[in-house]
C-alpha atoms as a PDB file:
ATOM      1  CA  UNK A   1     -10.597  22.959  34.183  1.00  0.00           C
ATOM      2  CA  UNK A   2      -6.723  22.056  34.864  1.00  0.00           C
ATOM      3  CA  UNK A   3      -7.530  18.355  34.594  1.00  0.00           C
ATOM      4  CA  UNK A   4      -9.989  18.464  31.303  1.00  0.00           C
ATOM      5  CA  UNK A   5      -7.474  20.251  29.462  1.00  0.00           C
ATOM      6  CA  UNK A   6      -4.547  17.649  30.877  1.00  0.00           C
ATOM      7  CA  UNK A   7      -7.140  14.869  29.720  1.00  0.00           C
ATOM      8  CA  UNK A   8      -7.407  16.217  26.374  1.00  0.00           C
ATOM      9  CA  UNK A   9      -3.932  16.508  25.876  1.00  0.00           C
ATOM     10  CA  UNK A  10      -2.629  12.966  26.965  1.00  0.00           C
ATOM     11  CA  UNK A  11      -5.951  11.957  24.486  1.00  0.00           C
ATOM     12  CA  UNK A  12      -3.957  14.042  21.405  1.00  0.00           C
ATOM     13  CA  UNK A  13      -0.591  12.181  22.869  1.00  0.00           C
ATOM     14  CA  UNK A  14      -2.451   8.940  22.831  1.00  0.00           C
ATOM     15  CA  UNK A  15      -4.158   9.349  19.434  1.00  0.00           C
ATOM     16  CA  UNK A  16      -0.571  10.617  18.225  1.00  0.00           C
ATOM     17  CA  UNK A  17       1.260   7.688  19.373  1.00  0.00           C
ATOM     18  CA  UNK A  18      -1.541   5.060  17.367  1.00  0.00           C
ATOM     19  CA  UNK A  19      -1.011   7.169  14.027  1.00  0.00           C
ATOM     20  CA  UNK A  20       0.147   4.324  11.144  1.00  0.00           C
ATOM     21  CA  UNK A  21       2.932   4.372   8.705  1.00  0.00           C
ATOM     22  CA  UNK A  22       0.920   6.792   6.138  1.00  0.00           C
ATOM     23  CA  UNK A  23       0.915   9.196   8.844  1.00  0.00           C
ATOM     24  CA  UNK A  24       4.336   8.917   9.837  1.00  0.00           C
ATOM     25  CA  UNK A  25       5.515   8.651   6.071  1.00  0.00           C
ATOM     26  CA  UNK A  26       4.214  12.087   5.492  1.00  0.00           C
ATOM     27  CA  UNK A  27       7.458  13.377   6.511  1.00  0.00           C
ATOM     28  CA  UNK A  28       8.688  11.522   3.924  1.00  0.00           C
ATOM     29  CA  UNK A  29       9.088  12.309   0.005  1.00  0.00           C
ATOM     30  CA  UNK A  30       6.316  12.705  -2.450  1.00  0.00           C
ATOM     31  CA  UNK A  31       5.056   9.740  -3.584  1.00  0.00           C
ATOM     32  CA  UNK A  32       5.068   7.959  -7.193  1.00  0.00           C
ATOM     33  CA  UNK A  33       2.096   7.058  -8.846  1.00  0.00           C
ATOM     34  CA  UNK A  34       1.143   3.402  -9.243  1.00  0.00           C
ATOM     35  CA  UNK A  35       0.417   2.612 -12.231  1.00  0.00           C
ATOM     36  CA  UNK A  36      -3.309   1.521 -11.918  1.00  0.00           C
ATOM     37  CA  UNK A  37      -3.758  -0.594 -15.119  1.00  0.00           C
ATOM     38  CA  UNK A  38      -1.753  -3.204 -13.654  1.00  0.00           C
ATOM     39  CA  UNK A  39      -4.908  -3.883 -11.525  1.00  0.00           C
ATOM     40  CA  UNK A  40      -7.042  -5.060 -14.509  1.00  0.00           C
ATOM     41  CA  UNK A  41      -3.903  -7.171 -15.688  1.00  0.00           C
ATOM     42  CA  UNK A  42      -4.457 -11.051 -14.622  1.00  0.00           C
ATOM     43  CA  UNK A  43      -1.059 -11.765 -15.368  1.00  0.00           C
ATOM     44  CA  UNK A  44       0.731  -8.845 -13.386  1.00  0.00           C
ATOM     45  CA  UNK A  45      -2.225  -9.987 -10.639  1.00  0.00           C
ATOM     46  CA  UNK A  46      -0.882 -13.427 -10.607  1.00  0.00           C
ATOM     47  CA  UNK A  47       2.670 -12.297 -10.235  1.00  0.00           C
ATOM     48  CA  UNK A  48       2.134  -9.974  -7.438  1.00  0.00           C
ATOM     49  CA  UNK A  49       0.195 -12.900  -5.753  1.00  0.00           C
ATOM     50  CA  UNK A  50       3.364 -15.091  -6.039  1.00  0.00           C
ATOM     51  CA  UNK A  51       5.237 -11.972  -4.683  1.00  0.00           C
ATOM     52  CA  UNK A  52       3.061 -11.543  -1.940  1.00  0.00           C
ATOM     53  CA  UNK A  53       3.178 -15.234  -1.017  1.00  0.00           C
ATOM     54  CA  UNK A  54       6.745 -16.081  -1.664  1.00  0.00           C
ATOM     55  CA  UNK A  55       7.953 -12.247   0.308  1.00  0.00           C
ATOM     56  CA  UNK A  56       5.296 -10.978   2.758  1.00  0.00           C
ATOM     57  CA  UNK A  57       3.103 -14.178   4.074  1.00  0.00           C
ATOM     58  CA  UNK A  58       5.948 -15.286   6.189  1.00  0.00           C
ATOM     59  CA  UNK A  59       4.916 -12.757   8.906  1.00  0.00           C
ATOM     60  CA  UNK A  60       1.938 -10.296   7.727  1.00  0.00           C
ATOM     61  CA  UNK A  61      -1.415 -12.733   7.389  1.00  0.00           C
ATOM     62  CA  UNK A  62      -4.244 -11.459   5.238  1.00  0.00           C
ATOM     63  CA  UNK A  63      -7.011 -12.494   7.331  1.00  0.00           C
ATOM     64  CA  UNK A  64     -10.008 -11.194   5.389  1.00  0.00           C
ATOM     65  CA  UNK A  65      -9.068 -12.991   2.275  1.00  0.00           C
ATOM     66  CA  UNK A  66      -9.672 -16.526   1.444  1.00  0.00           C
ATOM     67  CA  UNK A  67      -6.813 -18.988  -0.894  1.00  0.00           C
ATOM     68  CA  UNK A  68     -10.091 -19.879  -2.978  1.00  0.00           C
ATOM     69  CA  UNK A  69     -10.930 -16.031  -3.638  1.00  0.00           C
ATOM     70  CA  UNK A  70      -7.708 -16.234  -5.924  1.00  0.00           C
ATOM     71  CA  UNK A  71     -10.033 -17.899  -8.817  1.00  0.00           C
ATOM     72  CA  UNK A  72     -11.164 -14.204  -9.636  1.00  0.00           C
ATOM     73  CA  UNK A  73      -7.889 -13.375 -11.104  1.00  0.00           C
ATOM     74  CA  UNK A  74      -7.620 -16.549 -13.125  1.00  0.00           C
ATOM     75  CA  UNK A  75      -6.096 -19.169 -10.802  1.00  0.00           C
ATOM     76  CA  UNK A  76      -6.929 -22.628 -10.445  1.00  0.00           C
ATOM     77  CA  UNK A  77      -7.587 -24.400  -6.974  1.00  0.00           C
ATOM     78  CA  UNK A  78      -4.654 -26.215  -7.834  1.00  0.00           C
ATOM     79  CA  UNK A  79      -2.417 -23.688  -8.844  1.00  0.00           C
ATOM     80  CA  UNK A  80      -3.204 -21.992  -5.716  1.00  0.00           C
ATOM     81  CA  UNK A  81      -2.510 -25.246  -3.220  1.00  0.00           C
ATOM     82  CA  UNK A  82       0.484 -25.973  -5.386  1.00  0.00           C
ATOM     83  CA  UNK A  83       2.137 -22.717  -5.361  1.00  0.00           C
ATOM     84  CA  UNK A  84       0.646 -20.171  -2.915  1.00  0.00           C
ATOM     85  CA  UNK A  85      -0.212 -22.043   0.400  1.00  0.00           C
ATOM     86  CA  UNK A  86       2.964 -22.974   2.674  1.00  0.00           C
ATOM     87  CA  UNK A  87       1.664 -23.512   6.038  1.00  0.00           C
ATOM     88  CA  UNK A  88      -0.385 -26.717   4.963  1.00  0.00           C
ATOM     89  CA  UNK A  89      -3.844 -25.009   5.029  1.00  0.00           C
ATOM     90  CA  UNK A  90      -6.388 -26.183   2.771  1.00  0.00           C
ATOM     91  CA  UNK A  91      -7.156 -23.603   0.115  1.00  0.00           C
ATOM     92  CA  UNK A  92     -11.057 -22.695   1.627  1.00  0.00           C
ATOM     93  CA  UNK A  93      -9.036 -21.322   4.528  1.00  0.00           C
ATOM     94  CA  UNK A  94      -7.911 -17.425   5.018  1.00  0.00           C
ATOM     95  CA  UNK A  95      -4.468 -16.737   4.132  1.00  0.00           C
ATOM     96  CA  UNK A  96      -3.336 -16.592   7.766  1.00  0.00           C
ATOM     97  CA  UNK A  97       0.884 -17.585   9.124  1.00  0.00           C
ATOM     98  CA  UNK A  98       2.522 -20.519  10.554  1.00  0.00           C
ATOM     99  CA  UNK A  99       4.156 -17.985  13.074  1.00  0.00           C
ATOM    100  CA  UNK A 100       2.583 -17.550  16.391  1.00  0.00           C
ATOM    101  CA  UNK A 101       1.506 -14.212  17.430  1.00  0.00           C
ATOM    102  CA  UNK A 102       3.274 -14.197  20.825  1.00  0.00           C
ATOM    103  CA  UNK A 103       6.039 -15.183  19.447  1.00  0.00           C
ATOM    104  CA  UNK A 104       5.601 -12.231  16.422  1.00  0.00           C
ATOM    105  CA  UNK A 105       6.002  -9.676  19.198  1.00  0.00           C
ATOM    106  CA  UNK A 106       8.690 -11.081  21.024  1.00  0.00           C
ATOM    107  CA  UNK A 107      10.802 -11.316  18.007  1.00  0.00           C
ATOM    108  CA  UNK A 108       9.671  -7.803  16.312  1.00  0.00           C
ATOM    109  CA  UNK A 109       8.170  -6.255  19.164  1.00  0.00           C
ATOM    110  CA  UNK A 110       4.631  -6.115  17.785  1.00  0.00           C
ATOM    111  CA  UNK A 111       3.079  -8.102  15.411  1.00  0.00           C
ATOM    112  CA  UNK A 112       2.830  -7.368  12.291  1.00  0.00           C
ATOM    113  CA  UNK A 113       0.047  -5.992  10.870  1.00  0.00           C
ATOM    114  CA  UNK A 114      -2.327  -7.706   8.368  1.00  0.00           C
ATOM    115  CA  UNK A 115      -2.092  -6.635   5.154  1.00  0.00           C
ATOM    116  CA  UNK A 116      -5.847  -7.526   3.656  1.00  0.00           C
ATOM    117  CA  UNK A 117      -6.832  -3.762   3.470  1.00  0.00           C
ATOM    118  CA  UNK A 118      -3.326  -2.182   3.492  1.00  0.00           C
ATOM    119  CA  UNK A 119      -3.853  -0.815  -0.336  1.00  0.00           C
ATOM    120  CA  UNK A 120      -7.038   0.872   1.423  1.00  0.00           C
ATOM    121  CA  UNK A 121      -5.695   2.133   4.743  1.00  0.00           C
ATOM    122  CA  UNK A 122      -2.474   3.945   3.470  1.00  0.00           C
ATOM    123  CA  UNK A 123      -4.044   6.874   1.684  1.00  0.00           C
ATOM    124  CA  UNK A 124      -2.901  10.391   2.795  1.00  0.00           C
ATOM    125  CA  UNK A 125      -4.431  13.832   2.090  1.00  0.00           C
ATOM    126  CA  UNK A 126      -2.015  15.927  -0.185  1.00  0.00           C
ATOM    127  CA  UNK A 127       0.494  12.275  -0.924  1.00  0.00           C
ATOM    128  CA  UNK A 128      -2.059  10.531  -3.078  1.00  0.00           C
ATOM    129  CA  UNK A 129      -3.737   6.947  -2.566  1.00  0.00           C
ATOM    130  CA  UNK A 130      -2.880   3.606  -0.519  1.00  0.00           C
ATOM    131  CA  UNK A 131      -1.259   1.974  -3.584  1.00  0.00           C
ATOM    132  CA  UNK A 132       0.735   5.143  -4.261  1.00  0.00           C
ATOM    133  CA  UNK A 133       2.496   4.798  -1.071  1.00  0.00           C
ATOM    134  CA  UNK A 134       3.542   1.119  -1.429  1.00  0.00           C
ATOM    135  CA  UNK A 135       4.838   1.433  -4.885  1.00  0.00           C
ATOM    136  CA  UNK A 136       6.958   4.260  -3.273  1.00  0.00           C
ATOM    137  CA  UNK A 137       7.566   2.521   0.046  1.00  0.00           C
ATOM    138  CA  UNK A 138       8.515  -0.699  -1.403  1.00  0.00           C
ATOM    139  CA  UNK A 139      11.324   0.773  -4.157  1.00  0.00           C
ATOM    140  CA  UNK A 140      12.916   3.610  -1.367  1.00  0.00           C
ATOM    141  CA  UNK A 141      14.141   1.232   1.051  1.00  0.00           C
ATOM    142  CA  UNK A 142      17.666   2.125   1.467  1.00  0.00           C
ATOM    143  CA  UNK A 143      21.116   1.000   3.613  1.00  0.00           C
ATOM    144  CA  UNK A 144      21.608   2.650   6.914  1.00  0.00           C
ATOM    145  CA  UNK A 145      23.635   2.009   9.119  1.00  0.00           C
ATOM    146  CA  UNK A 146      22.636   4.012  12.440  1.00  0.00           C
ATOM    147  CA  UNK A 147      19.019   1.848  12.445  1.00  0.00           C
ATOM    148  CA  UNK A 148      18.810  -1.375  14.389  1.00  0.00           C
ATOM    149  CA  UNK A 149      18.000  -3.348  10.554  1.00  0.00           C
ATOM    150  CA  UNK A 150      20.681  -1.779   8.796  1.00  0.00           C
ATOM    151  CA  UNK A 151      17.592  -0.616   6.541  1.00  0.00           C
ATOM    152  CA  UNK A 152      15.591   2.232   6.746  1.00  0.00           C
ATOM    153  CA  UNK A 153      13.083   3.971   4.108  1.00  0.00           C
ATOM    154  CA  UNK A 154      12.138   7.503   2.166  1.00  0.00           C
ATOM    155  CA  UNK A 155       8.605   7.130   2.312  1.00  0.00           C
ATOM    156  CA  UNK A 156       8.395   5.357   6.058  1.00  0.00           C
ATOM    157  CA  UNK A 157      11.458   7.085   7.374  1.00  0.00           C
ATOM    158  CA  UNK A 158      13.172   5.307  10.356  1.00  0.00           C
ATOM    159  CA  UNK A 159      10.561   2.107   9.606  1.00  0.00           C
ATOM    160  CA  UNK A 160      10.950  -1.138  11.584  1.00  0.00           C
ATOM    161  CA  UNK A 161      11.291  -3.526   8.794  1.00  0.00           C
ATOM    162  CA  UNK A 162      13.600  -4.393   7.211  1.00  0.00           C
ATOM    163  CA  UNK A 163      14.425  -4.424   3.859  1.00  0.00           C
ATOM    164  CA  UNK A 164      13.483  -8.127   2.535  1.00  0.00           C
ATOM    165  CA  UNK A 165      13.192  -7.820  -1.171  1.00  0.00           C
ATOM    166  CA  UNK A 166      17.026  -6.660  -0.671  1.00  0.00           C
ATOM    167  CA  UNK A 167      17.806  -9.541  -3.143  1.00  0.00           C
ATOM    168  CA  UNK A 168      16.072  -8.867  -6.415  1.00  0.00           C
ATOM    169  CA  UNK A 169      16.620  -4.879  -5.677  1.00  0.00           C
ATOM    170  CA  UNK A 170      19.902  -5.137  -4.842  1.00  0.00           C
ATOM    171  CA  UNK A 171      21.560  -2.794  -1.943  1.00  0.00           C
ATOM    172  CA  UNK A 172      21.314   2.025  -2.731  1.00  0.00           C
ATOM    173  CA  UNK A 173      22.238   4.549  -0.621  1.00  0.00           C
ATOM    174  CA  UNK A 174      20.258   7.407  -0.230  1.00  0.00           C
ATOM    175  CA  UNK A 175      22.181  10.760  -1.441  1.00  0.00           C
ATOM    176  CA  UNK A 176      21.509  14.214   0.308  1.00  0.00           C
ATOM    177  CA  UNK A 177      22.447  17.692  -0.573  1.00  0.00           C
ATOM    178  CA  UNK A 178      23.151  19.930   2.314  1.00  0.00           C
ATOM    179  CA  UNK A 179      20.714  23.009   1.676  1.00  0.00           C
ATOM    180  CA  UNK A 180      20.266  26.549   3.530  1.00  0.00           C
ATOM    181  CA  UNK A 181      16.863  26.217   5.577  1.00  0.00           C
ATOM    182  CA  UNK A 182      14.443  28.104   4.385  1.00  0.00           C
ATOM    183  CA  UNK A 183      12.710  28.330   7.755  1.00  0.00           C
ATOM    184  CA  UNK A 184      15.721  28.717   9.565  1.00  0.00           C
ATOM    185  CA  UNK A 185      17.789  31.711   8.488  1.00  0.00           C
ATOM    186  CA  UNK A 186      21.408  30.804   9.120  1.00  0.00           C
ATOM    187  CA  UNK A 187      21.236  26.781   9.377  1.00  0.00           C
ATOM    188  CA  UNK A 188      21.294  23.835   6.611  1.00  0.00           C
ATOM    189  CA  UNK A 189      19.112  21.002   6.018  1.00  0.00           C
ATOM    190  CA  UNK A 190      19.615  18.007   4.304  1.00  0.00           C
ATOM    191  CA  UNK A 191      17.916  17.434   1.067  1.00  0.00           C
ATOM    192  CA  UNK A 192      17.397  14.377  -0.609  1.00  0.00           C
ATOM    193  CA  UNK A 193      18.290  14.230  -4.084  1.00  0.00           C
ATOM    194  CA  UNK A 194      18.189  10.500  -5.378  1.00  0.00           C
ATOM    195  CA  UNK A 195      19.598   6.772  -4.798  1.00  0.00           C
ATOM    196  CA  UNK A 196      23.168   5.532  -5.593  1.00  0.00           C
ATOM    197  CA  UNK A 197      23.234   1.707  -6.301  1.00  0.00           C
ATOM    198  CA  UNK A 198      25.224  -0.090  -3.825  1.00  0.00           C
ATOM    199  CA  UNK A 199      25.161  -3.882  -5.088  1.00  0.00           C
ATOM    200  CA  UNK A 200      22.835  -5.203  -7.744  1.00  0.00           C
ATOM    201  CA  UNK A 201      20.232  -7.029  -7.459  1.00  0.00           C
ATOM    202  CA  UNK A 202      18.944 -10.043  -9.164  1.00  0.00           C
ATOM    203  CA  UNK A 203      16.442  -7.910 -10.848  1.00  0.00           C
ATOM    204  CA  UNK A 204      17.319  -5.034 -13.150  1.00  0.00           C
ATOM    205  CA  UNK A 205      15.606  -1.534 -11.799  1.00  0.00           C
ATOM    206  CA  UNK A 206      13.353  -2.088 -14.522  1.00  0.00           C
ATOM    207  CA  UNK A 207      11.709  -5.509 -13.615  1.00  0.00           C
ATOM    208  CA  UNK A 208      12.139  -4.849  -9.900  1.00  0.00           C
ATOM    209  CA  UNK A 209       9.967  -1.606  -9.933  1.00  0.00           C
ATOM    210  CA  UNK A 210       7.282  -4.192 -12.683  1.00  0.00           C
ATOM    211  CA  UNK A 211       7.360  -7.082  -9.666  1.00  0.00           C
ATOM    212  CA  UNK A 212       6.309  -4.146  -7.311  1.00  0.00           C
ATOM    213  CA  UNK A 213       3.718  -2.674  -9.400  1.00  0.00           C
ATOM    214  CA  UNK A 214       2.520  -6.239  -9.415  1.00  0.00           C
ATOM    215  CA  UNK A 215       2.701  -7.127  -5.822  1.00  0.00           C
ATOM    216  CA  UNK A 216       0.884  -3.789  -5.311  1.00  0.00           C
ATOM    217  CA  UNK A 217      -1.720  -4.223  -8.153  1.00  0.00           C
ATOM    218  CA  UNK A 218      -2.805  -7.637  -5.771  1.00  0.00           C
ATOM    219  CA  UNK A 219      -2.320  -5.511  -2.520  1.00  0.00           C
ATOM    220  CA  UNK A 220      -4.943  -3.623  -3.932  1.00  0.00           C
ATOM    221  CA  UNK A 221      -7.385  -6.249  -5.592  1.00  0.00           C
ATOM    222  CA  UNK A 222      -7.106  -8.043  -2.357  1.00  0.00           C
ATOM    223  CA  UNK A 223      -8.162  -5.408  -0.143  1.00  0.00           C
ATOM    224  CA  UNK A 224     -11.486  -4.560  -2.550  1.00  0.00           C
ATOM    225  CA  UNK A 225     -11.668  -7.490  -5.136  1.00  0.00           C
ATOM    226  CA  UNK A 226     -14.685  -5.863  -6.776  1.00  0.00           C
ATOM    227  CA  UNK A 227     -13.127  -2.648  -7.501  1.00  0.00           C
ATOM    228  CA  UNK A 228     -13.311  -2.512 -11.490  1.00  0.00           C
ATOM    229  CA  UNK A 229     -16.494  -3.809 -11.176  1.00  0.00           C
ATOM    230  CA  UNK A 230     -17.619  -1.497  -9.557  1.00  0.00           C
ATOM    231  CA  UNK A 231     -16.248   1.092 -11.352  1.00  0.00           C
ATOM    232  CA  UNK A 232     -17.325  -0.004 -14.365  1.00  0.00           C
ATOM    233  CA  UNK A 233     -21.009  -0.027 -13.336  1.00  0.00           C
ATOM    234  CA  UNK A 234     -20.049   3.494 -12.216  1.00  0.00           C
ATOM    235  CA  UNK A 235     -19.288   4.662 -15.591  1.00  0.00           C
ATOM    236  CA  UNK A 236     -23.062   2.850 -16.619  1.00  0.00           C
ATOM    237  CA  UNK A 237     -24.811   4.729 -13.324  1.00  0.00           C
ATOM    238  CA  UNK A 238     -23.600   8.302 -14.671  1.00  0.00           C
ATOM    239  CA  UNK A 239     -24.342   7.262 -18.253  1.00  0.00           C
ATOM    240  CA  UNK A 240     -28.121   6.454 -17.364  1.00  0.00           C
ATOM    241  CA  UNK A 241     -28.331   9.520 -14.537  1.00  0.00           C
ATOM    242  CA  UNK A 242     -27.243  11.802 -17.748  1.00  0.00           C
ATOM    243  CA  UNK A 243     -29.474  10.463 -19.883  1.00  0.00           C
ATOM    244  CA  UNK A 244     -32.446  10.384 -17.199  1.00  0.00           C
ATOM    245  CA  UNK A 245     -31.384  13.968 -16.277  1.00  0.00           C
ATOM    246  CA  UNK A 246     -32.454  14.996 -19.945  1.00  0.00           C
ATOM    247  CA  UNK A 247     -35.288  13.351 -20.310  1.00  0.00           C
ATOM    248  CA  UNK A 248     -36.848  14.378 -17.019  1.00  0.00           C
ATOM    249  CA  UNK A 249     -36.143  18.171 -17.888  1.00  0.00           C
ATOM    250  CA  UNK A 250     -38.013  17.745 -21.155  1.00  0.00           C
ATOM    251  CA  UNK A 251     -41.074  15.325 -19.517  1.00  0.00           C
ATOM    252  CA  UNK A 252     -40.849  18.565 -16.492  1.00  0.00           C
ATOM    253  CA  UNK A 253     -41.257  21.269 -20.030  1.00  0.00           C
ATOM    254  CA  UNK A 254     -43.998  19.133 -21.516  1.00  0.00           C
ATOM    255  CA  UNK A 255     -45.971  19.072 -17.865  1.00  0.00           C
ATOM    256  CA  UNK A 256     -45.537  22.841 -17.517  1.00  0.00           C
ATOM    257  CA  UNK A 257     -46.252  24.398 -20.723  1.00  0.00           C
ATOM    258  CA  UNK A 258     -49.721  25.350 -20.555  1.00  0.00           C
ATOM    259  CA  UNK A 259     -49.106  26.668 -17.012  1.00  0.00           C
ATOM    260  CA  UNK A 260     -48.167  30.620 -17.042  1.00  0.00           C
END
């Protein structure tokens, strides 16, 4: 009995230990809601598909994704070999890295992960959707000086990256508020109560937190492409189960009268 109950608990330990940055960012702040209509913009898709290419291919690959799938938000083939593919691949080919994967955990200590389905994988009970916590994660990232990157994050606290949109954002510090606990009669906690801007950036908070809703907005067309399509036939499924619903209970009357 001793050793099922040890084997369950190292099995919580383990399952613990493999828990992904939405788990570990629910320690975090509340998260801001993406604004969703960027997703049926082409032009903010296009942008955040630059972003994504120019900021985050370097070292996360999107495996499941092809350069040619890029059409579907209005880019040519040429566009897309001209100003999204760096690492000579032909644009048939899935948007994978130049950088080696042993060399990716040597450097970072892991590999980091592929971002394809990132928009999907990130959603947290009670914090809100996938997209939700990128558009927070991506605009919280703030100096510290006591983590190994100098950088560490509100939504993903203590994360491993860095911060390396730095330059359009510019450098904040994250301000606290020391608070009684309410948990803890007689000690203090530290509260967060907002950002204090450090440097500028070469974006004004205004089109940095528009380039993220962008680069988001693709992070999550990329990992379901036929979302609005298939919410849009949604909206025509209910519409014809509604109407169907009616007519059925009237054809079900008509059936029944005569029957007592």
């Amino acid at each position: 009995m001793k050793k099922l109950i040890l084997a369950l608990g190292m099995s919580v330990l383990a399952s613990l230990s493999l828990l992904g940055p939405a788990q570990a960012a629910a320690g975090g702040i509340p998260w801001d809601k993406f604004p969703t209509e960027r997703t049926t913009d082409m032009a903010a898709l296009q942008n955040g598909a630059k972003v994504f290419a120019n900021y985050c291919l370097s070292c996360h690959a999107a495996g499941f994704m092809r350069y040619n799938r890029l059409r579907d938000i209005g880019l040519t083939e040429q566009q897309i070999a001209e100003n999204l593919v760096f690492t000579g691949a032909k644009v048939g080919d899935t948007m994978g890295i130049a950088m080696d994967p042993k060399d990716a955990k040597a450097w970072f200590g892991k590999v980091p992960p592929d971002l394809t389905l990132v928009a999907r994988s990130r959603s947290a009970a009670g914090k809100g959707s996938g997209s939700d916590y990128l558009y927070t994660y991506f605009r919280t990232y703030y100096r510290d000086d006591t983590t190994l990157t100098g950088w560490n994050n509100m939504a993903f606290p203590n994360v491993g990256m860095p911060h390396v949109l730095w330059e359009l954002q510019g450098q904040q510090r994250a301000v606290f508020e020391e608070q009684p606990n309410p948990q803890a009669a007689g000690k203090t906690m530290q509260v967060f109560k907002g950002f204090e801007q450090l440097t500028p950036g070469t974006m004004s908070p205004a089109e940095y937190n528009l380039a993220i809703a962008d680069l988001v907005a693709f992070l999550a067309w990329m990992a379901e492409p036929n979302q609005n399509d298939r919410k849009r036939l949604g909206v025509w499924v209910l519409a014809f189960l509604a109407v169907f619903t009616v007519i059925a209970w009237r054809l079900n009357a008509a059936f029944w009268k005569d029957i007592k």
